[in-house]
Protein backbone atom coordinates (compact mmCIF):
# COMPACT_ATOMS: atom_id res chain seq x y z
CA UNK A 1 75.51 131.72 104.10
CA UNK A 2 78.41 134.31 104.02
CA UNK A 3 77.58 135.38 107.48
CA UNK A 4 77.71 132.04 109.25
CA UNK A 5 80.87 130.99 106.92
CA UNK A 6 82.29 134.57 107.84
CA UNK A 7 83.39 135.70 104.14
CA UNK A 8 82.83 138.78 101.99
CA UNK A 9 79.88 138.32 99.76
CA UNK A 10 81.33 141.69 98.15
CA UNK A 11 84.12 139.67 97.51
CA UNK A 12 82.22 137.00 96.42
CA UNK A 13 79.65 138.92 93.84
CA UNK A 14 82.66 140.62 92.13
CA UNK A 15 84.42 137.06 91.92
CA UNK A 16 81.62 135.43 90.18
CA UNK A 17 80.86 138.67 88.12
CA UNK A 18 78.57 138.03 84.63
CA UNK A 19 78.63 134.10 86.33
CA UNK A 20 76.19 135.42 89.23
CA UNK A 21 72.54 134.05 87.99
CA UNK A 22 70.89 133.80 91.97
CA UNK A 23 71.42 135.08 95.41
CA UNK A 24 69.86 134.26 98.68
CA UNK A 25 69.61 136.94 100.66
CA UNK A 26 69.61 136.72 104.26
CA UNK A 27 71.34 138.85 106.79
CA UNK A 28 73.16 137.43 110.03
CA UNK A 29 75.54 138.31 112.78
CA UNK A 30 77.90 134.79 112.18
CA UNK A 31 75.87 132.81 114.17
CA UNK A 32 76.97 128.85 113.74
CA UNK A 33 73.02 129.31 113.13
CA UNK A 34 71.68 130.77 110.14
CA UNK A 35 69.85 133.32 112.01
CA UNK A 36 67.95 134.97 108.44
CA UNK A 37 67.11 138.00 110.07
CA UNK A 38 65.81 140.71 108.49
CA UNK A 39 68.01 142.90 105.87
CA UNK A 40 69.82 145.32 107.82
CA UNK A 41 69.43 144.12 111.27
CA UNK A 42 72.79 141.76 111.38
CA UNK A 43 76.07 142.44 110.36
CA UNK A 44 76.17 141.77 106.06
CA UNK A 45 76.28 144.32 103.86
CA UNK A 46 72.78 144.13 102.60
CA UNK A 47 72.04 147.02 100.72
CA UNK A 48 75.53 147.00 99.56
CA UNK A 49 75.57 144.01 98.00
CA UNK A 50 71.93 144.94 96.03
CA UNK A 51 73.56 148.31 95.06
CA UNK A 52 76.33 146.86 93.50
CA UNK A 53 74.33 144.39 91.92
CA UNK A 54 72.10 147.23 90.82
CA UNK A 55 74.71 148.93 89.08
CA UNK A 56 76.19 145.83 86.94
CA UNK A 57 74.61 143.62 84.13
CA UNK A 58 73.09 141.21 86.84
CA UNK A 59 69.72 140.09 85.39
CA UNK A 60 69.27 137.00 87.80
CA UNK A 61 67.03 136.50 91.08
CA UNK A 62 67.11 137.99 94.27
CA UNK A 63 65.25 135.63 97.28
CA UNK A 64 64.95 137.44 100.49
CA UNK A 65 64.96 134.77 103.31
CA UNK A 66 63.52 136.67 106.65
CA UNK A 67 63.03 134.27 109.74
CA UNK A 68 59.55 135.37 111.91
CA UNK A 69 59.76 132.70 114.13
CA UNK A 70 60.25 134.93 117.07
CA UNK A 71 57.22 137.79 116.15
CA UNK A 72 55.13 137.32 119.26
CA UNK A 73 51.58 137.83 117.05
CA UNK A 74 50.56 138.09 113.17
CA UNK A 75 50.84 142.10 113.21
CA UNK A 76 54.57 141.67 114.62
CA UNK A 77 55.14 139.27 112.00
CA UNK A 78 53.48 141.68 109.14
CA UNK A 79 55.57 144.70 110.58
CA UNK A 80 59.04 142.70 110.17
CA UNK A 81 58.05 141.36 106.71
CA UNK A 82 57.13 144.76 105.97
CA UNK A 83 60.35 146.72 107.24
């Protein structure tokens, strides 16, 4: 919910450090909306935030949240989930 609460989930991932044991990842442009688009297409630092993770001790779980609600048929849907 960094997006919508506008603060730096870098920030945030180096602050709770070895503490870090889950993230929820969704991106978002700062919608009052969580908007759970997919990774890359809003304005959080995504991949970023999974490459830093990558290169610490971080041993926890990574959910990807990904809203479909607006793919106009299944393959639309398949393609975002894909992506």
């Amino acid at each position: 919910h960094t997006a919508t609460a506008r603060t730096d989930s870098l920030a945030m991932v180096d602050r709770m450090g070895d503490r870090l044991a889950h993230v929820h990842l969704a991106d978002g442009k700062g919608s009052a909306k969580d908007e759970h688009l997919v990774p890359g297409r809003g304005d959080q630092p995504c991949a970023e935030l999974l490459e830093r993770l990558a290169r610490t001790s971080f041993d926890g779980h990574v959910v990807i949240e990904v809203n479909t609600r607006r793919a106009m048929s299944s393959a639309e849907r398949e393609a975002d989930l894909a992506e």
